[in-house]
Protein backbone atom coordinates (compact mmCIF):
# COMPACT_ATOMS: atom_id res chain seq x y z
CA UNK A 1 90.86 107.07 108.24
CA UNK A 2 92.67 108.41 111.86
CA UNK A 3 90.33 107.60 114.53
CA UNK A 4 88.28 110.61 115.87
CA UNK A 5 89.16 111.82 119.41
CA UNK A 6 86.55 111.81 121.77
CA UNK A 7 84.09 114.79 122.88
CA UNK A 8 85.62 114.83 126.57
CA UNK A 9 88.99 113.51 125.53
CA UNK A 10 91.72 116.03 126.09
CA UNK A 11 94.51 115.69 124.12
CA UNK A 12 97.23 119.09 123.13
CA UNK A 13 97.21 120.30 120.17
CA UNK A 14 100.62 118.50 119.02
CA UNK A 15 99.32 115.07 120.47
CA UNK A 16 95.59 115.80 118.49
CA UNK A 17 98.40 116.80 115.33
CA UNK A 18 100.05 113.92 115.69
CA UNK A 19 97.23 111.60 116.19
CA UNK A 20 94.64 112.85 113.64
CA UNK A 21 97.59 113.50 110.44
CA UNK A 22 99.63 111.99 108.12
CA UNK A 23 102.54 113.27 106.00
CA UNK A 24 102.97 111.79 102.48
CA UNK A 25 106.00 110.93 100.70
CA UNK A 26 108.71 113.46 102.46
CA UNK A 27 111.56 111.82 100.99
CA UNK A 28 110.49 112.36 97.32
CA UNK A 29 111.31 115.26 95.76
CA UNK A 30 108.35 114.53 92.88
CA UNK A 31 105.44 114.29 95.40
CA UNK A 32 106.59 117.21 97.26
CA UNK A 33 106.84 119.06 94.04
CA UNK A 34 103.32 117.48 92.85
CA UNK A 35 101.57 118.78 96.15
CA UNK A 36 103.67 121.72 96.51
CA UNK A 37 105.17 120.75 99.73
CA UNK A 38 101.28 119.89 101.60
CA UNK A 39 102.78 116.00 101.13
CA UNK A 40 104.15 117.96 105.17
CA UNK A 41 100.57 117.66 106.77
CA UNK A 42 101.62 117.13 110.21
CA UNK A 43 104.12 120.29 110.20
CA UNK A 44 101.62 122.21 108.52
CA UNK A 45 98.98 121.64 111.13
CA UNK A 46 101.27 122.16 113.90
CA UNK A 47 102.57 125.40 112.06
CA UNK A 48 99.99 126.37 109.78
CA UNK A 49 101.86 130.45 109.45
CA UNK A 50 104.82 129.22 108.42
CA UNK A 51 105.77 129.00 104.72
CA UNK A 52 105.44 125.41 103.39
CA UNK A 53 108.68 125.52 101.50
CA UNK A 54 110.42 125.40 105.06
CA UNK A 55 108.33 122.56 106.19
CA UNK A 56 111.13 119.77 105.51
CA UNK A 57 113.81 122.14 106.69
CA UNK A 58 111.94 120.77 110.03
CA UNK A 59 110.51 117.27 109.46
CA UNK A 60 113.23 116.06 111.57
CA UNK A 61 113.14 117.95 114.49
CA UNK A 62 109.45 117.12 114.47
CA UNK A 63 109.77 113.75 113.96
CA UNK A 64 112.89 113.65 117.03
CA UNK A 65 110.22 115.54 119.09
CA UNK A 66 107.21 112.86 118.28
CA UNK A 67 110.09 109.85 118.96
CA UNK A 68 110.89 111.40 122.44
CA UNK A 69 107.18 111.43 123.40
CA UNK A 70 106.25 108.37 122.29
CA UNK A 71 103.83 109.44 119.34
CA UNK A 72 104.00 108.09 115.90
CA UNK A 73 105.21 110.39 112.87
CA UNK A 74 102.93 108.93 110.33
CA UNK A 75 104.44 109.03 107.23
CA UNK A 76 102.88 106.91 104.14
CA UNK A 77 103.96 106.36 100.23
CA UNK A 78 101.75 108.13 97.92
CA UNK A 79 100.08 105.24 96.45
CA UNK A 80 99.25 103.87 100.24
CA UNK A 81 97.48 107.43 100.95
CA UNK A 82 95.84 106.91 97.79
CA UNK A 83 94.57 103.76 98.74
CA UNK A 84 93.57 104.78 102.20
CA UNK A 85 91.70 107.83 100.92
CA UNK A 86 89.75 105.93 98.57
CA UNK A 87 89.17 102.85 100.80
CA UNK A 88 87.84 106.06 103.37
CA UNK A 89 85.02 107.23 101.06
């Protein structure tokens, strides 16, 4: 589980994206298939309009952007979101 931000914490909306999501297995082509491209949770919070086949068209750039600005692009296997989930409930 991310930890929760605060009630007076300020944080913008790509640091509270970046902080409080994880992607899941971008680099395979099954889990992006098996979760029809939602495996993209942090580019999909920071643009939810656009269409989630074009979300690893920008993974990079986001991930460049999160590098340059010191904030971690969380990015997990499957079976360690799995875990995490479960361990979570």
């Amino acid at each position: 589980h991310l930890p929760v931000t605060e009630e007076d914490e300020y944080l913008h909306w790509v640091e509270y994206g970046a902080l409080h999501t994880t992607n899941v297995s971008i680099k395979s082509w099954f889990v992006t298939w098996w979760m029809s491209y939602l495996n993209f949770q942090i580019e999909h919070h920071l643009f939810p309009c656009m269409p989630q086949f074009r979300h690893p068209r920008i993974s990079n750039r986001v991930k460049e952007l999160f590098e340059r600005h010191g904030l971690v692009y969380d990015n997990r296997s499957y079976t360690q979101a799995l875990r995490d989930t479960f361990n979570n409930l």
